[in-house]
PDB file of N, CA and C in Angstrom:
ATOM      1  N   UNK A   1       0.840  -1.182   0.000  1.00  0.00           N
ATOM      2  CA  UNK A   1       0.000   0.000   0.000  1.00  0.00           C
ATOM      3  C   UNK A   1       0.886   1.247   0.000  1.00  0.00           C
ATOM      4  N   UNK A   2       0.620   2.215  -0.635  1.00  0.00           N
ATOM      5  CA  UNK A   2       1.301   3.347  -0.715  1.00  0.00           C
ATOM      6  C   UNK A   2       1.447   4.202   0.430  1.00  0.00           C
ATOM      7  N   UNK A   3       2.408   5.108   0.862  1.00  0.00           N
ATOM      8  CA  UNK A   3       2.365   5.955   1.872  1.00  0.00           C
ATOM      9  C   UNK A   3       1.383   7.312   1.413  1.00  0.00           C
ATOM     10  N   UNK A   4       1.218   7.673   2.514  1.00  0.00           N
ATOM     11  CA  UNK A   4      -0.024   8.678   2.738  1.00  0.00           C
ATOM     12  C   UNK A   4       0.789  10.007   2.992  1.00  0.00           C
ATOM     13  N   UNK A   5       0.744  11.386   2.663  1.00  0.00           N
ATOM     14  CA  UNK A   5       1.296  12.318   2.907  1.00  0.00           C
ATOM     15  C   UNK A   5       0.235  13.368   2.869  1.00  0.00           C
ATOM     16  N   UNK A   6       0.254  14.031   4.379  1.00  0.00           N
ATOM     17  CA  UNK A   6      -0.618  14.935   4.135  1.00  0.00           C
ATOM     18  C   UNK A   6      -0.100  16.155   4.535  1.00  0.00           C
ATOM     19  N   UNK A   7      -0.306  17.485   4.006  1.00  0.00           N
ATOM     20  CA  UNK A   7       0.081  18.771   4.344  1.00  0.00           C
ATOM     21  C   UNK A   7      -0.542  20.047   5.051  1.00  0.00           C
ATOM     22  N   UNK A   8       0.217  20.438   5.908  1.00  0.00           N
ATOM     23  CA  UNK A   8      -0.795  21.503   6.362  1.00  0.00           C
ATOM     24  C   UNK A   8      -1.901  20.794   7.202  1.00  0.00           C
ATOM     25  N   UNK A   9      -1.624  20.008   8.156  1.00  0.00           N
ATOM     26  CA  UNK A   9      -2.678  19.460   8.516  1.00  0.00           C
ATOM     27  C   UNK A   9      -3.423  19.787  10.037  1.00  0.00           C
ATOM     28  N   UNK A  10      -4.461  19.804   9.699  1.00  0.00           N
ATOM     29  CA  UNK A  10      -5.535  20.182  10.630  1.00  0.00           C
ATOM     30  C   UNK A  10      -6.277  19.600  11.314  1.00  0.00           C
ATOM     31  N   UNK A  11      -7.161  19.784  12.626  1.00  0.00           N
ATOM     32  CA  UNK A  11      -8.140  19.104  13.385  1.00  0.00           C
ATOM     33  C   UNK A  11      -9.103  18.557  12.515  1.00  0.00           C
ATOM     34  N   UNK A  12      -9.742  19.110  11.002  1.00  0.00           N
ATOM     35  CA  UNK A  12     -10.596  19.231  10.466  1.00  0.00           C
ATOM     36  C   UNK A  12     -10.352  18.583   9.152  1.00  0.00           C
ATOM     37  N   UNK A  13      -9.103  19.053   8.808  1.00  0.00           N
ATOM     38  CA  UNK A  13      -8.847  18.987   7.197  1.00  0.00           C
ATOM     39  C   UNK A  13      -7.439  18.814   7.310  1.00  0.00           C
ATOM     40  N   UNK A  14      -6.755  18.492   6.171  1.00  0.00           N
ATOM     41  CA  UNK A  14      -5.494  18.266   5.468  1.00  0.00           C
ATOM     42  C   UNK A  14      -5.242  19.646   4.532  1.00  0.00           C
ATOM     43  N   UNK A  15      -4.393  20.323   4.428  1.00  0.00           N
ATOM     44  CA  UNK A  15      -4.708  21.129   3.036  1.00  0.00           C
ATOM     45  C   UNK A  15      -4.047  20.935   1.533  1.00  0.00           C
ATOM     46  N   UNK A  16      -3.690  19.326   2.004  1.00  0.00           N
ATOM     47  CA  UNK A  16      -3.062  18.583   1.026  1.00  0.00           C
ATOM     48  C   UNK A  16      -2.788  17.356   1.198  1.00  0.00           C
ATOM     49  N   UNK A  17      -3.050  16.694   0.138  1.00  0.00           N
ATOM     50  CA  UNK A  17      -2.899  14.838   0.520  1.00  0.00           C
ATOM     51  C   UNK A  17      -2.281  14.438  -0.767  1.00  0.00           C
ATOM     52  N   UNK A  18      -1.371  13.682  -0.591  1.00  0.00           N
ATOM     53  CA  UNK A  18      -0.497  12.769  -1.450  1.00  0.00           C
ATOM     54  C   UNK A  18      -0.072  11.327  -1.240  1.00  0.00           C
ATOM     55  N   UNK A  19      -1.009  10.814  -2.384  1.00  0.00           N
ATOM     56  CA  UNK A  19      -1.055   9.318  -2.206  1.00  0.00           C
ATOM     57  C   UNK A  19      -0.462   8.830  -3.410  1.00  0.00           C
ATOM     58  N   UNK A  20       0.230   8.075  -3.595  1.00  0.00           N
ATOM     59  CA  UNK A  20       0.578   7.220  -4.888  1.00  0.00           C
ATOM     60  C   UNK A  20       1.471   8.543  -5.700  1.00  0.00           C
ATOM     61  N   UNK A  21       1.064   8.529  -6.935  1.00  0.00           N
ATOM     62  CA  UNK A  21       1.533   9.788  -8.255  1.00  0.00           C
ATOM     63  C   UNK A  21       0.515  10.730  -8.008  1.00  0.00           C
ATOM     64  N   UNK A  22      -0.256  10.965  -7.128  1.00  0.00           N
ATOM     65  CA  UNK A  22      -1.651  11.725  -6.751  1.00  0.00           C
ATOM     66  C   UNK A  22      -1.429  12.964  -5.930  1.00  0.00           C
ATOM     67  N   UNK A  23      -1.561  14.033  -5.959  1.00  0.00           N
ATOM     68  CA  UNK A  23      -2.084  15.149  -4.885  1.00  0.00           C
ATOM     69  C   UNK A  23      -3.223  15.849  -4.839  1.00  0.00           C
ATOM     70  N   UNK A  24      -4.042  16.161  -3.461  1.00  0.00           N
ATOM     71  CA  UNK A  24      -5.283  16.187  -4.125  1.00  0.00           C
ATOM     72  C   UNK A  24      -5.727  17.592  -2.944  1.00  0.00           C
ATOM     73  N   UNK A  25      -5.976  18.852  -3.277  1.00  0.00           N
ATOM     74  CA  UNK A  25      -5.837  19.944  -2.008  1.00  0.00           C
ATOM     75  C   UNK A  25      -7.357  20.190  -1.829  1.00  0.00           C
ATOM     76  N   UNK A  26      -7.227  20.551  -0.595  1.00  0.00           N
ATOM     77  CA  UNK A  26      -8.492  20.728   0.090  1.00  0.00           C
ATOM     78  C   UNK A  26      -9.095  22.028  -0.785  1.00  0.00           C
ATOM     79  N   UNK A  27      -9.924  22.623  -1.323  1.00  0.00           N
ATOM     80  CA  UNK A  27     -10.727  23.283  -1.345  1.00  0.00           C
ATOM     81  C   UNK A  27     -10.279  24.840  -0.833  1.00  0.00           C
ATOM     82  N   UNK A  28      -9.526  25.603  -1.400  1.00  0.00           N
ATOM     83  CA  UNK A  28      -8.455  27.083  -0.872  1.00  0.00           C
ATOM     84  C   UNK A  28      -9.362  28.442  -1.107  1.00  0.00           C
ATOM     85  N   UNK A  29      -9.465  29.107  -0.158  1.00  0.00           N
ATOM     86  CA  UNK A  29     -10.194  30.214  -0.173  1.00  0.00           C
ATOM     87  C   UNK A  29      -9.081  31.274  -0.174  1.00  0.00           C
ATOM     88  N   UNK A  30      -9.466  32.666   0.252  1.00  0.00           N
ATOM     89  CA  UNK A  30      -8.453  33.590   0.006  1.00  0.00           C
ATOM     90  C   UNK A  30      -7.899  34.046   1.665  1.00  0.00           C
ATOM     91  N   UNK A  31      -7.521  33.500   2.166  1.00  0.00           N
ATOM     92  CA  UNK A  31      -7.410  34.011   3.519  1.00  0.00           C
ATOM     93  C   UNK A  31      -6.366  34.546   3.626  1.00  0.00           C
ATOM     94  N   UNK A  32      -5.578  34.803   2.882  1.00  0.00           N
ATOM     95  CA  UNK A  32      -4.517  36.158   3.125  1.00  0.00           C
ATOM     96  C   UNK A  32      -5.136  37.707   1.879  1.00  0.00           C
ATOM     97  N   UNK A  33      -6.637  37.129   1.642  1.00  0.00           N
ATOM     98  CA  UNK A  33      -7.286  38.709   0.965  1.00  0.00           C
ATOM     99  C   UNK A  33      -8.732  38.085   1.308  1.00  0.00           C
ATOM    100  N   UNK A  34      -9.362  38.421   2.070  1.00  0.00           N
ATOM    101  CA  UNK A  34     -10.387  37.707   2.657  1.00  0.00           C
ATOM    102  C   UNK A  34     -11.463  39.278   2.180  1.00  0.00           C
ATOM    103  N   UNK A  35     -12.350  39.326   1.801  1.00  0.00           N
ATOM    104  CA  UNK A  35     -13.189  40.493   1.284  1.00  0.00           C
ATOM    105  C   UNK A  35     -12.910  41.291  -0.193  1.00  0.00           C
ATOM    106  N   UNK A  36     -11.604  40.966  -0.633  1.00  0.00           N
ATOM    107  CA  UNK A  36     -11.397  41.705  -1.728  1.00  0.00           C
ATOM    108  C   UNK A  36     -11.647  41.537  -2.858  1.00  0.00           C
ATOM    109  N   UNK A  37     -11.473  41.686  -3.556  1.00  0.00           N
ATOM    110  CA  UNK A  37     -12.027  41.465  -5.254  1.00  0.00           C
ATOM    111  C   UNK A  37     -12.044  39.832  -5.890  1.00  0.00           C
ATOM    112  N   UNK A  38     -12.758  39.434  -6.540  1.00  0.00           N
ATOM    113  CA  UNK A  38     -12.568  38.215  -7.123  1.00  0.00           C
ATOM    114  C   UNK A  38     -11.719  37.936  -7.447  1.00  0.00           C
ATOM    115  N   UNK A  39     -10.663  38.960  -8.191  1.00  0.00           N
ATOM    116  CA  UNK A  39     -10.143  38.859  -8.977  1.00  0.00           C
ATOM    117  C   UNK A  39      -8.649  39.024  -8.082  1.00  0.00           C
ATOM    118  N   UNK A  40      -8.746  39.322  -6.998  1.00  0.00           N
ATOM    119  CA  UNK A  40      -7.766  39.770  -5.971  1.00  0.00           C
ATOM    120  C   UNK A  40      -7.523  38.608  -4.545  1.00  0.00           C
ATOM    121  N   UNK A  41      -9.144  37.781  -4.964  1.00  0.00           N
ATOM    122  CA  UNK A  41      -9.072  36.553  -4.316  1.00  0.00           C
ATOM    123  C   UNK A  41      -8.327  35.304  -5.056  1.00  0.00           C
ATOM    124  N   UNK A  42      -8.786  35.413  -6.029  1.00  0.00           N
ATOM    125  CA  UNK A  42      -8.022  34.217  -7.041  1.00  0.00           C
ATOM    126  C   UNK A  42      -6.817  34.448  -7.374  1.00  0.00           C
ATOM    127  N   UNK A  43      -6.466  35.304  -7.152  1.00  0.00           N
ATOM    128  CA  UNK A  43      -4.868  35.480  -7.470  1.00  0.00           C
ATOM    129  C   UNK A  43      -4.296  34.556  -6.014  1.00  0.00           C
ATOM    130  N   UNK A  44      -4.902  35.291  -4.659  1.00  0.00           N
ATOM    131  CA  UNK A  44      -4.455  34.744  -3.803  1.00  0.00           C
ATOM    132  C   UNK A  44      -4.600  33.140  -3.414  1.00  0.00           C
ATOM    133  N   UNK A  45      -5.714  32.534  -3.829  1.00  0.00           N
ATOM    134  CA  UNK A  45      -5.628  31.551  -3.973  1.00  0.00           C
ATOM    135  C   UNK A  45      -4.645  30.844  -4.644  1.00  0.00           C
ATOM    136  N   UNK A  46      -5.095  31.421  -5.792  1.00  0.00           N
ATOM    137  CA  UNK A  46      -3.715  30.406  -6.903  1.00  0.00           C
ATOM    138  C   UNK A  46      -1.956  30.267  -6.514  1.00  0.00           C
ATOM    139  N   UNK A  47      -1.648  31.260  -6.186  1.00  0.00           N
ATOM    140  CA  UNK A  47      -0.330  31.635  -5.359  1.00  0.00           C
ATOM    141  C   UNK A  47      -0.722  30.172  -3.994  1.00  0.00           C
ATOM    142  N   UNK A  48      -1.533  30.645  -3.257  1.00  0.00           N
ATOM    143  CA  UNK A  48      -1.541  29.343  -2.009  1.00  0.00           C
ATOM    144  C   UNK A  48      -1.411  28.107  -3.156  1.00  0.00           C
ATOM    145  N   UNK A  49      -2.047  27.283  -3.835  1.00  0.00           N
ATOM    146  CA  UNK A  49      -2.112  26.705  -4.384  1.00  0.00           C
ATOM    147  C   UNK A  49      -0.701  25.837  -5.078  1.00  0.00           C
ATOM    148  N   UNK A  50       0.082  26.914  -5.648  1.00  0.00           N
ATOM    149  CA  UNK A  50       1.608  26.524  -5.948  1.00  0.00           C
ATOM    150  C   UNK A  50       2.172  26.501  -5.044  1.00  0.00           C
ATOM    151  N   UNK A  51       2.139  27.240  -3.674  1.00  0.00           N
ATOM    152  CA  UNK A  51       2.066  26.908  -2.431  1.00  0.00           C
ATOM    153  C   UNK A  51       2.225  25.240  -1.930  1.00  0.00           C
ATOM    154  N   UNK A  52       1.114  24.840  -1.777  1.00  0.00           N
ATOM    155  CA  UNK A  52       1.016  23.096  -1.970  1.00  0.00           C
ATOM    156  C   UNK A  52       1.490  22.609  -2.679  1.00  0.00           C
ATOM    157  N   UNK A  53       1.664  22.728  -3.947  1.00  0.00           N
ATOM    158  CA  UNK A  53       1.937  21.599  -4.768  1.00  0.00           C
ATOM    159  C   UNK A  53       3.653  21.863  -4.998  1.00  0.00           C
ATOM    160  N   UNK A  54       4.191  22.932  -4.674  1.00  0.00           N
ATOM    161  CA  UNK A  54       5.293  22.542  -4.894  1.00  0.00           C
ATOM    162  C   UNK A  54       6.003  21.946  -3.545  1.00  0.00           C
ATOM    163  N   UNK A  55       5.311  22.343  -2.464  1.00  0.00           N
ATOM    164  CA  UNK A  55       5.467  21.263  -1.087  1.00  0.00           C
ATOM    165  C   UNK A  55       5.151  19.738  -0.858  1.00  0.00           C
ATOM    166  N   UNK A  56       4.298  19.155  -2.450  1.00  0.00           N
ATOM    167  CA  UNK A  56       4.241  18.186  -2.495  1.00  0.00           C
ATOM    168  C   UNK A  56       4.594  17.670  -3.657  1.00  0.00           C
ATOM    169  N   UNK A  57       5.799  18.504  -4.255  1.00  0.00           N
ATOM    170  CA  UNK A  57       6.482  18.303  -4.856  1.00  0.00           C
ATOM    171  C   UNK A  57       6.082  18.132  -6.442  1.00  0.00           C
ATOM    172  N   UNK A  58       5.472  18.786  -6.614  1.00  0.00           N
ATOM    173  CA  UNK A  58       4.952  19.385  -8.181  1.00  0.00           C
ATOM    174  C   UNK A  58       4.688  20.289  -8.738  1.00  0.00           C
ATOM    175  N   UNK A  59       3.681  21.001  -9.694  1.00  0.00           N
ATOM    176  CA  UNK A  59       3.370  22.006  -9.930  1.00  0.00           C
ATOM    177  C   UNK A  59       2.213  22.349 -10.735  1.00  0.00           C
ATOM    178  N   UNK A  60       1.865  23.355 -11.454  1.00  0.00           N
ATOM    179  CA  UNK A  60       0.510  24.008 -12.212  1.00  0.00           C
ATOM    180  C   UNK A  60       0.440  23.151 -13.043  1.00  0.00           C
ATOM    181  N   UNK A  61       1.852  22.700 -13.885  1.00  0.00           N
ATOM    182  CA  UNK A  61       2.064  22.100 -14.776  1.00  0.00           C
ATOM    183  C   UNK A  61       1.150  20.895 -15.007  1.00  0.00           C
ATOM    184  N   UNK A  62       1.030  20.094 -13.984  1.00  0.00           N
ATOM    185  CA  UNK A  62       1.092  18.627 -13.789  1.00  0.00           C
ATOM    186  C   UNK A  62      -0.246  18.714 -13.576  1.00  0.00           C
ATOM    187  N   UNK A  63      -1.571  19.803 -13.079  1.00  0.00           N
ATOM    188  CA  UNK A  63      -2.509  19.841 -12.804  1.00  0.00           C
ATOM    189  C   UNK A  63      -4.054  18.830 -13.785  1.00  0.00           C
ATOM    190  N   UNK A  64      -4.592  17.919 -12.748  1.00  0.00           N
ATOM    191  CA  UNK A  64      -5.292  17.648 -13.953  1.00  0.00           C
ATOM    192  C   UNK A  64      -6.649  17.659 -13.650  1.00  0.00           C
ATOM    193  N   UNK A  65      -7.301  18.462 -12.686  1.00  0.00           N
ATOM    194  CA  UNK A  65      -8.372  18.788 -12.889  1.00  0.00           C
ATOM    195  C   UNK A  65      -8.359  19.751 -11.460  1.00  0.00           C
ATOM    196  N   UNK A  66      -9.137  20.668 -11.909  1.00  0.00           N
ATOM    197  CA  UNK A  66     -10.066  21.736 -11.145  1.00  0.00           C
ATOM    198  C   UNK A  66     -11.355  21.883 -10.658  1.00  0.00           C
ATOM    199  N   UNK A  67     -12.008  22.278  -9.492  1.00  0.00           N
ATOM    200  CA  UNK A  67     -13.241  22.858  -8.937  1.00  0.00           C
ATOM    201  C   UNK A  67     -13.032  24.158  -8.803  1.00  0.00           C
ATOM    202  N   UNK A  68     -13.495  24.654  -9.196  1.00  0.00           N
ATOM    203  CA  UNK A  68     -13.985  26.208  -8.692  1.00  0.00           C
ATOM    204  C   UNK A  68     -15.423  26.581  -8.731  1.00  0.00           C
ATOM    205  N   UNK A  69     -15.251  27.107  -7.438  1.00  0.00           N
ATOM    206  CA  UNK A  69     -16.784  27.757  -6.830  1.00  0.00           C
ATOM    207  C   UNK A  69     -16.689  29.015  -6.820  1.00  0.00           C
ATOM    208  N   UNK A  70     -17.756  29.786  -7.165  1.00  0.00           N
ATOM    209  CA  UNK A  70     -18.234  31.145  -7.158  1.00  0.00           C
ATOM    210  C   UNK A  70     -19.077  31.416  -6.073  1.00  0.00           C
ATOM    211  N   UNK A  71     -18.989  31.926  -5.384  1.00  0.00           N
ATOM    212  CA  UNK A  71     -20.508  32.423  -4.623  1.00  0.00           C
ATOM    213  C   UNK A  71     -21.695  33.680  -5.569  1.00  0.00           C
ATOM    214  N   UNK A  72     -20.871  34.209  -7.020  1.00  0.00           N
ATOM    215  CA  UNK A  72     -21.557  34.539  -7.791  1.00  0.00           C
ATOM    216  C   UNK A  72     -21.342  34.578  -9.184  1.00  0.00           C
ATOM    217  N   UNK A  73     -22.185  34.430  -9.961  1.00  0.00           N
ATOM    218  CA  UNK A  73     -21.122  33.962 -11.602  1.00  0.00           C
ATOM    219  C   UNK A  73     -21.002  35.623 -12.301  1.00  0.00           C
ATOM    220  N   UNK A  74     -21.362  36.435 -11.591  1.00  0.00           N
ATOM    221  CA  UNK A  74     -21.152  37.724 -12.016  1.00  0.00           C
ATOM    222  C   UNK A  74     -20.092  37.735 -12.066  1.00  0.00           C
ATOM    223  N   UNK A  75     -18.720  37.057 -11.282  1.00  0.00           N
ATOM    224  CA  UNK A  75     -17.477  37.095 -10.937  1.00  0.00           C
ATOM    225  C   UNK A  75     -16.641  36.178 -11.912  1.00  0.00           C
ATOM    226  N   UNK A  76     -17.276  35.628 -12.875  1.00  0.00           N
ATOM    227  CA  UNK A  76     -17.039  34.311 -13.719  1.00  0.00           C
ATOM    228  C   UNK A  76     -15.817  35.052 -14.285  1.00  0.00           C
ATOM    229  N   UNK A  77     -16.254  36.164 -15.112  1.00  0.00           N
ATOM    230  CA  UNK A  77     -15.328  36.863 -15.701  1.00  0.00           C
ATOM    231  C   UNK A  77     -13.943  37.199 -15.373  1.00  0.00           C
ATOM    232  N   UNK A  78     -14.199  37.550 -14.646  1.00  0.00           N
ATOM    233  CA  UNK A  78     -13.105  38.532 -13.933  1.00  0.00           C
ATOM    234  C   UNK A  78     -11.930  37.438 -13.014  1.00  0.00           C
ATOM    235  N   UNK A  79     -12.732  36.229 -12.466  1.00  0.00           N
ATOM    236  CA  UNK A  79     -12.167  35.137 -12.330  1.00  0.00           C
ATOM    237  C   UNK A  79     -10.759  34.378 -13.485  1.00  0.00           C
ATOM    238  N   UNK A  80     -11.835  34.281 -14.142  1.00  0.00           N
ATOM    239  CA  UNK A  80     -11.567  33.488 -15.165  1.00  0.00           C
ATOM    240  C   UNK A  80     -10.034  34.531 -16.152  1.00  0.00           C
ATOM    241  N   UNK A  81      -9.721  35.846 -16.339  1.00  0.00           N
ATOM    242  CA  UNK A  81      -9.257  36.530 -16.370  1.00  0.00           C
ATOM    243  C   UNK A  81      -7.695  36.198 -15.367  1.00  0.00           C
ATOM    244  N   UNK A  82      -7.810  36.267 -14.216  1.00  0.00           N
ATOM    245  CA  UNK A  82      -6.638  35.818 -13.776  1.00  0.00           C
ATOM    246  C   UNK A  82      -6.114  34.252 -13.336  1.00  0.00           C
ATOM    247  N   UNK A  83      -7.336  33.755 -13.981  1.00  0.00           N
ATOM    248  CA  UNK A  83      -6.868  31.844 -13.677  1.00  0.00           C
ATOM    249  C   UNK A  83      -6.423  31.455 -15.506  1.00  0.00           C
ATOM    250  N   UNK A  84      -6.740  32.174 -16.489  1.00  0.00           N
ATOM    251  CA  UNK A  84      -6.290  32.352 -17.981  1.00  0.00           C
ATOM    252  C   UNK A  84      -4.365  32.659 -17.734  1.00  0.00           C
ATOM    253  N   UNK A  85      -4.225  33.731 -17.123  1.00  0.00           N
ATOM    254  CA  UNK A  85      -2.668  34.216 -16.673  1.00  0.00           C
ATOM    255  C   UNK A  85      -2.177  33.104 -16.269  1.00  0.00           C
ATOM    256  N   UNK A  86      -2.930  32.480 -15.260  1.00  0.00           N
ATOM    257  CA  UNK A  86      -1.972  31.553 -14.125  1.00  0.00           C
ATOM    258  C   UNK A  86      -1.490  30.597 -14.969  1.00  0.00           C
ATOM    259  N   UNK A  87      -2.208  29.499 -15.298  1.00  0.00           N
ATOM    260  CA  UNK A  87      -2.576  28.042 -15.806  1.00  0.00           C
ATOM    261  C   UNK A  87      -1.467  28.015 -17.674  1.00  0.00           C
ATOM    262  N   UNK A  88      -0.799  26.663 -16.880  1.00  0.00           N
ATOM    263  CA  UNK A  88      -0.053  26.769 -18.256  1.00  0.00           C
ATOM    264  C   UNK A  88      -0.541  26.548 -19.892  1.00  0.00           C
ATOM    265  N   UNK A  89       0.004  27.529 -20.757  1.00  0.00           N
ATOM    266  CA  UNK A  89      -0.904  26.900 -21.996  1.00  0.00           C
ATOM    267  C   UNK A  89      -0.287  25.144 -22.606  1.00  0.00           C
ATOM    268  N   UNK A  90      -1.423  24.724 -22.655  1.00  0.00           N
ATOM    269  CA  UNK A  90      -1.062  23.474 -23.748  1.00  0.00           C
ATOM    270  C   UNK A  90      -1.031  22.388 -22.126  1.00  0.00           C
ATOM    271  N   UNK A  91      -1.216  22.658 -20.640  1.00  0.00           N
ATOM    272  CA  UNK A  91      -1.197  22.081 -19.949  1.00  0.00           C
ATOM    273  C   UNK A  91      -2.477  22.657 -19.073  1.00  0.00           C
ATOM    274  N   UNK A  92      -3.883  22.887 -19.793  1.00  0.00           N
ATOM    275  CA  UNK A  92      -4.512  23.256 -18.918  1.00  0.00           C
ATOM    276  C   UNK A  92      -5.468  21.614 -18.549  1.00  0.00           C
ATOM    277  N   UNK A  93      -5.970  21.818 -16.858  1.00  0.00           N
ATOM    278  CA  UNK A  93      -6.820  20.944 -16.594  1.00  0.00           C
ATOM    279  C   UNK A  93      -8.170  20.769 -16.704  1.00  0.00           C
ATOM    280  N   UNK A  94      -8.761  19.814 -16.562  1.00  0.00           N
ATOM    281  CA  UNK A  94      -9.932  19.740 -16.442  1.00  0.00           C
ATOM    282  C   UNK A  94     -10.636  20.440 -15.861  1.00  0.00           C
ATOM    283  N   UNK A  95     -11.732  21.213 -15.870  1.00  0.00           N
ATOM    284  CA  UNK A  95     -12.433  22.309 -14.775  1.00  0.00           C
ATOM    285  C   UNK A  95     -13.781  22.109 -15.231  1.00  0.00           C
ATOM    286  N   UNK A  96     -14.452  22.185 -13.770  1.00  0.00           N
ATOM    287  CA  UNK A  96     -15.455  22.429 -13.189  1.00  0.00           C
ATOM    288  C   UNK A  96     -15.890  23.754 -12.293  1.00  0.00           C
ATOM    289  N   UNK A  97     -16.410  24.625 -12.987  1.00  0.00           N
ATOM    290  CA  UNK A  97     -17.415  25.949 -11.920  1.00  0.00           C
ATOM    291  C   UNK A  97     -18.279  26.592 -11.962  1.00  0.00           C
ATOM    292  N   UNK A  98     -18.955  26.333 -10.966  1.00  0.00           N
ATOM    293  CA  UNK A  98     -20.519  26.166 -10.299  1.00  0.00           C
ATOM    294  C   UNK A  98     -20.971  27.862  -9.349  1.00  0.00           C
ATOM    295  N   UNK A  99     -21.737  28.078  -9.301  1.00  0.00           N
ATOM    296  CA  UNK A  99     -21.724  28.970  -8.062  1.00  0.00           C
ATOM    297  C   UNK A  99     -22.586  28.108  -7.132  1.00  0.00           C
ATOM    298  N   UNK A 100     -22.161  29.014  -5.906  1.00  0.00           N
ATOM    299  CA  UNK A 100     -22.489  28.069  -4.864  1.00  0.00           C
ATOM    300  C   UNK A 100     -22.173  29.172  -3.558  1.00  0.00           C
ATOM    301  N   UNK A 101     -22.698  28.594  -2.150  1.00  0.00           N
ATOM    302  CA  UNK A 101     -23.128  29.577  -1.384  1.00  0.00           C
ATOM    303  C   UNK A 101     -21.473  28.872  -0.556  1.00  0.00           C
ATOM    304  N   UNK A 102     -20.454  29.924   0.162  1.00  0.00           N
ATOM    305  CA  UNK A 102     -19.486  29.078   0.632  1.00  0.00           C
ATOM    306  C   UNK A 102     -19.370  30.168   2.025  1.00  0.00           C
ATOM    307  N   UNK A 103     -18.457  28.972   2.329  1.00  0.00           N
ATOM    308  CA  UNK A 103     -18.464  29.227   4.140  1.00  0.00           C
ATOM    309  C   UNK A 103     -18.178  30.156   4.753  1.00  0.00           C
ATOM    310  N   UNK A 104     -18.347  31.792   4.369  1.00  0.00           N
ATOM    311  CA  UNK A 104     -18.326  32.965   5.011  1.00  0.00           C
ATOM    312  C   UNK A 104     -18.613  33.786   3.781  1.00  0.00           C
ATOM    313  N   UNK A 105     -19.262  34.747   4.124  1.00  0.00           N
ATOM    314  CA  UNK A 105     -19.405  36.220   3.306  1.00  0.00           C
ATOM    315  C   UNK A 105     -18.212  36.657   2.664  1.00  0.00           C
ATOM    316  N   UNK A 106     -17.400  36.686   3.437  1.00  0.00           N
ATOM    317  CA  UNK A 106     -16.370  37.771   2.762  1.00  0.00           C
ATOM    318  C   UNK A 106     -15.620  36.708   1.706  1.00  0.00           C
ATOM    319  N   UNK A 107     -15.425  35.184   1.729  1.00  0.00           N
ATOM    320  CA  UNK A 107     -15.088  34.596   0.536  1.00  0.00           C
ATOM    321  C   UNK A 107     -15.670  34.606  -0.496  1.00  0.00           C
ATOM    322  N   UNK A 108     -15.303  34.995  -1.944  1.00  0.00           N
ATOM    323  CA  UNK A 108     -16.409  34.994  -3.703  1.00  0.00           C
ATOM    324  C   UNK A 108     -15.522  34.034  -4.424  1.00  0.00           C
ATOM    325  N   UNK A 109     -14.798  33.017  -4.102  1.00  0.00           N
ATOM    326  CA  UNK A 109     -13.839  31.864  -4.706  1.00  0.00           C
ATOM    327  C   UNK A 109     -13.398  30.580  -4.068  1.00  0.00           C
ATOM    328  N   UNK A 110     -13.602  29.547  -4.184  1.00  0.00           N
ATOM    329  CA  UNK A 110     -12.767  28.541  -3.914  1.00  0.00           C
ATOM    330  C   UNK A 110     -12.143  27.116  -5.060  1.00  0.00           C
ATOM    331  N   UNK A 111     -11.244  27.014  -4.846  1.00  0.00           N
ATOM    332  CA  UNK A 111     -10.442  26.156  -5.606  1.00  0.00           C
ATOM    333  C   UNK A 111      -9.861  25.162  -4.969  1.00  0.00           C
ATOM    334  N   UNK A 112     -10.668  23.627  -5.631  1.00  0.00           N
ATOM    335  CA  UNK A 112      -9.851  22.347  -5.339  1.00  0.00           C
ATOM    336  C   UNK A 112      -8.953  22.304  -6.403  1.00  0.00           C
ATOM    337  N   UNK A 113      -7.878  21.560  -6.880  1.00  0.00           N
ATOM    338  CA  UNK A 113      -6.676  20.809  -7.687  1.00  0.00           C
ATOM    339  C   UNK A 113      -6.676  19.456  -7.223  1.00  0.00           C
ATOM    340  N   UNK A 114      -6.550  18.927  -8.538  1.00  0.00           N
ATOM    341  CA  UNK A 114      -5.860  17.641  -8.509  1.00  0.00           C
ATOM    342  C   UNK A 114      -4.613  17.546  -9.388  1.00  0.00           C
ATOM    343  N   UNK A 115      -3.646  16.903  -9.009  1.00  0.00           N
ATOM    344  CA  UNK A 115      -2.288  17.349  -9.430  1.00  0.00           C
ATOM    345  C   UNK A 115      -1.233  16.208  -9.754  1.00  0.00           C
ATOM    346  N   UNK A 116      -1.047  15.230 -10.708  1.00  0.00           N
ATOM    347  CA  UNK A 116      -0.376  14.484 -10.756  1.00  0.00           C
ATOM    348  C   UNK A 116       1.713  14.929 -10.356  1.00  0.00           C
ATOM    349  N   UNK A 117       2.100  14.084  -9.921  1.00  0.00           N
ATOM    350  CA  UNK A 117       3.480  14.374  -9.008  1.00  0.00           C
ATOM    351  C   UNK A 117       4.656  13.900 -10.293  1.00  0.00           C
TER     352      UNK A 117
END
C-alpha cells in the first residue's frame, strides 16, 4: 500500500494529501485577501495553491483537474481573467465551476486541484 502524505494538517482537514503519483488539495479560499475582489481573491488563492503543490512536490504544470466555486457567476469573468494568466498553456486541466453559497461572506472563490506528481 502506498504511503499517505498529508500537508498543512488540521483538526478538520489536510490542506493537502499525497497518495501514490496523486495530490489532491483541500478546497483554498483567500485568507490572506479575505473580502477583496474576485479577482484579488483568485490570485491569492492560486499563489496558495503553488504553495502546496510545490510542497508536495509538483506544480501548475502537472494539474489535472479543477473545482472552482463562485458564490456569484457575475465574478465568472473577472475570475476566469486571472486563472487564464496563471494556468499553463497546452497544460490546462480539467475544470469544473458552479456557483455556490461558501463558508463565510467575505469569501467569492474557492479552488480544489488535482495534481499528478
Amino acid at each position: 500500500m502506498s504511503d499517505i502524505k498529508r500537508i498543512d494538517v488540521g483538526a478538520r482537514m489536510s490542506q493537502a494529501v499525497v497518495h501514490g503519483n496523486t495530490v489532491y488539495t483541500a478546497g483554498q479560499v483567500a485568507l490572506r485577501a479575505p473580502g477583496a475582489s474576485v479577482a484579488e481573491q483568485t490570485k491569492d488563492i492560486l499563489a496558495r495553491i503553488d504553495e502546496l503543490l510545490a510542497e508536495a512536490g509538483t506544480s501548475k504544470e502537472k494539474l489535472l483537474i479543477a473545482t472552482i466555486w463562485l458564490s456569484d457567476m457575475a465574478g465568472f469573468n473577472e475570475m476566469n481573467e486571472v486563472w487564464d494568466a496563471w494556468v499553463v498553456p497546452g497544460a490546462t486541466p480539467g475544470r469544473a465551476c458552479v456557483e455556490s453559497k461558501l463558508a463565510a461572506p467575505q469569501f467569492t472563490v474557492e479552488i480544489q486541484v488535482i495534481a499528478a506528481l
